[in-house]
Protein backbone atom coordinates (compact mmCIF):
# COMPACT_ATOMS: atom_id res chain seq x y z
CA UNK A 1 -226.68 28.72 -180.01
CA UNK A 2 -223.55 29.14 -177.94
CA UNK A 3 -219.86 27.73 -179.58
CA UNK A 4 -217.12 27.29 -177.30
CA UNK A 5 -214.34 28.91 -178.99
CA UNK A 6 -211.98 27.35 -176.74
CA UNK A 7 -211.37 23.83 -175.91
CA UNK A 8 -210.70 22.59 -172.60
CA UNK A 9 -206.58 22.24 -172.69
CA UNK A 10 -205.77 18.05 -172.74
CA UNK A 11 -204.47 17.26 -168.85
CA UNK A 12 -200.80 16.46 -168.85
CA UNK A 13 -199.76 12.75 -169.07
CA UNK A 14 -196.91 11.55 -167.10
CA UNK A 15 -197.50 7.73 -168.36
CA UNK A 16 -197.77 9.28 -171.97
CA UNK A 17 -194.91 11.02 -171.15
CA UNK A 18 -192.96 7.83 -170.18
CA UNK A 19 -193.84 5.15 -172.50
CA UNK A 20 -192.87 8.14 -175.11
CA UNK A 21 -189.46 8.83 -174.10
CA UNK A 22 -189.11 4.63 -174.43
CA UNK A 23 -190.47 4.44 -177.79
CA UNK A 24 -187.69 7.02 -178.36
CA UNK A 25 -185.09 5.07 -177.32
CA UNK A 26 -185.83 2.08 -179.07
CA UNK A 27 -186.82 4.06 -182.18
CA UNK A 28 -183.64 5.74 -182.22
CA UNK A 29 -181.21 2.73 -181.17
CA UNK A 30 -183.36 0.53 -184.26
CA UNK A 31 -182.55 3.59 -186.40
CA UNK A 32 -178.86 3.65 -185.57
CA UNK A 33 -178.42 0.37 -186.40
CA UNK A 34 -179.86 0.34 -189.63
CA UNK A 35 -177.78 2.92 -190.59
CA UNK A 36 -179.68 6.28 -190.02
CA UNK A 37 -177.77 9.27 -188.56
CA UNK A 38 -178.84 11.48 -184.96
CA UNK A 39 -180.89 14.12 -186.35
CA UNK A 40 -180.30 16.42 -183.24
CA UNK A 41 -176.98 18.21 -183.26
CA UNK A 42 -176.77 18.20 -179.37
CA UNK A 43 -177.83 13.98 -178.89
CA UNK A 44 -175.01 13.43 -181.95
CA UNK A 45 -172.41 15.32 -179.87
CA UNK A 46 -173.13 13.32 -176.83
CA UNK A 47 -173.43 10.03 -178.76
CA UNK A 48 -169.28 10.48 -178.62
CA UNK A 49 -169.73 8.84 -174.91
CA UNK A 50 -171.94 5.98 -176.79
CA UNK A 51 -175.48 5.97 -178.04
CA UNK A 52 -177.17 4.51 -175.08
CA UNK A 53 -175.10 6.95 -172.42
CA UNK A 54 -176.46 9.76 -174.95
CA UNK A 55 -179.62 8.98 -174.87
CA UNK A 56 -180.21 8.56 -171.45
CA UNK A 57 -178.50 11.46 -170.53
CA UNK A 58 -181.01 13.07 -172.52
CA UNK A 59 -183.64 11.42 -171.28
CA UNK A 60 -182.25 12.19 -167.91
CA UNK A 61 -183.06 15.91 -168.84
CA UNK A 62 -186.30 15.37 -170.22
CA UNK A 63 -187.72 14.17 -166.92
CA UNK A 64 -185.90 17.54 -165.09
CA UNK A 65 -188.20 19.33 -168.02
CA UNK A 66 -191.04 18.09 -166.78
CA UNK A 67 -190.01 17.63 -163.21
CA UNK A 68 -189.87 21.51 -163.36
CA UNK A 69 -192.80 22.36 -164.88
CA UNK A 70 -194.97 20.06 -162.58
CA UNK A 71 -193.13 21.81 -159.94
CA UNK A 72 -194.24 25.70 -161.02
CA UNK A 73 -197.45 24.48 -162.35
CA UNK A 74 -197.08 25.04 -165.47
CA UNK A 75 -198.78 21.13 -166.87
CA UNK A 76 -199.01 22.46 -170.51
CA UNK A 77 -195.30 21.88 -171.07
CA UNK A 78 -195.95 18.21 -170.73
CA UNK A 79 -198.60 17.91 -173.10
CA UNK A 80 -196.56 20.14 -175.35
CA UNK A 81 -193.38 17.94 -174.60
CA UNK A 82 -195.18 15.00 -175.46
CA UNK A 83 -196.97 16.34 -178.64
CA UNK A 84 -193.38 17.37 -179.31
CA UNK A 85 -192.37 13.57 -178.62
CA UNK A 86 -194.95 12.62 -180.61
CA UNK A 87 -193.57 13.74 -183.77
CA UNK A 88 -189.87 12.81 -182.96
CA UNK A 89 -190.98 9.13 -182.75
CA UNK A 90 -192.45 9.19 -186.52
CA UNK A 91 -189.54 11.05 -187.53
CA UNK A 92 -187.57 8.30 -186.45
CA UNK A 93 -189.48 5.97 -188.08
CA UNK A 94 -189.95 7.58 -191.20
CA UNK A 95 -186.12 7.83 -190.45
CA UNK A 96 -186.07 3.71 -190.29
CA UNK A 97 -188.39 3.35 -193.14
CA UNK A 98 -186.12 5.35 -195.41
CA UNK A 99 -183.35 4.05 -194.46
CA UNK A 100 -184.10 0.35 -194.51
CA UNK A 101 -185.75 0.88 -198.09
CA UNK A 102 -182.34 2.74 -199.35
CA UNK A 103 -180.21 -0.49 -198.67
């Protein structure tokens, strides 16, 4: 019996990608408002020009990520990226949770 040691790598997902960066945003603007702080130095520094100019700024950079990577071929940075997302969401809502639960 043959095992295949290694799985076939998932296929990048711009629309993934998208609807991601979104939940982000709305994650993170809920989580502002209920009092949690920026957990990312660099997004807390550029909140000084206003959390939704900070956020689409780096949102703005995101999408060059992945802009480039598409461009040299290199798809497993998106599915990284979003894996990466992934986890930044539940953050913020764990963030949320906490928060809301602490007042």
């Amino acid at each position: 019996m043959l095992f295949r040691l290694h799985k076939k790598f998932p296929e990048p997902s711009l629309s993934v990608f998208v609807l991601l960066q979104l939940v982000d945003i709305l994650t993170t603007l809920i989580g502002l408002r209920v009092g949690a702080s920026e957990g990312s130095v660099f997004i807390e520094r550029l909140m000084r020009a206003g959390p939704l100019a900070a956020l689409l700024i780096s949102k703005l950079i995101a999408v060059c990520l992945v802009l480039m990577a598409l461009r040299w071929r290199r798809p497993r940075v998106v599915v990284l990226l979003n894996y990466w997302l992934a986890l930044v969401v539940t953050w913020n809502l764990i963030a949320i949770y906490t928060t809301v639960l602490r007042h």
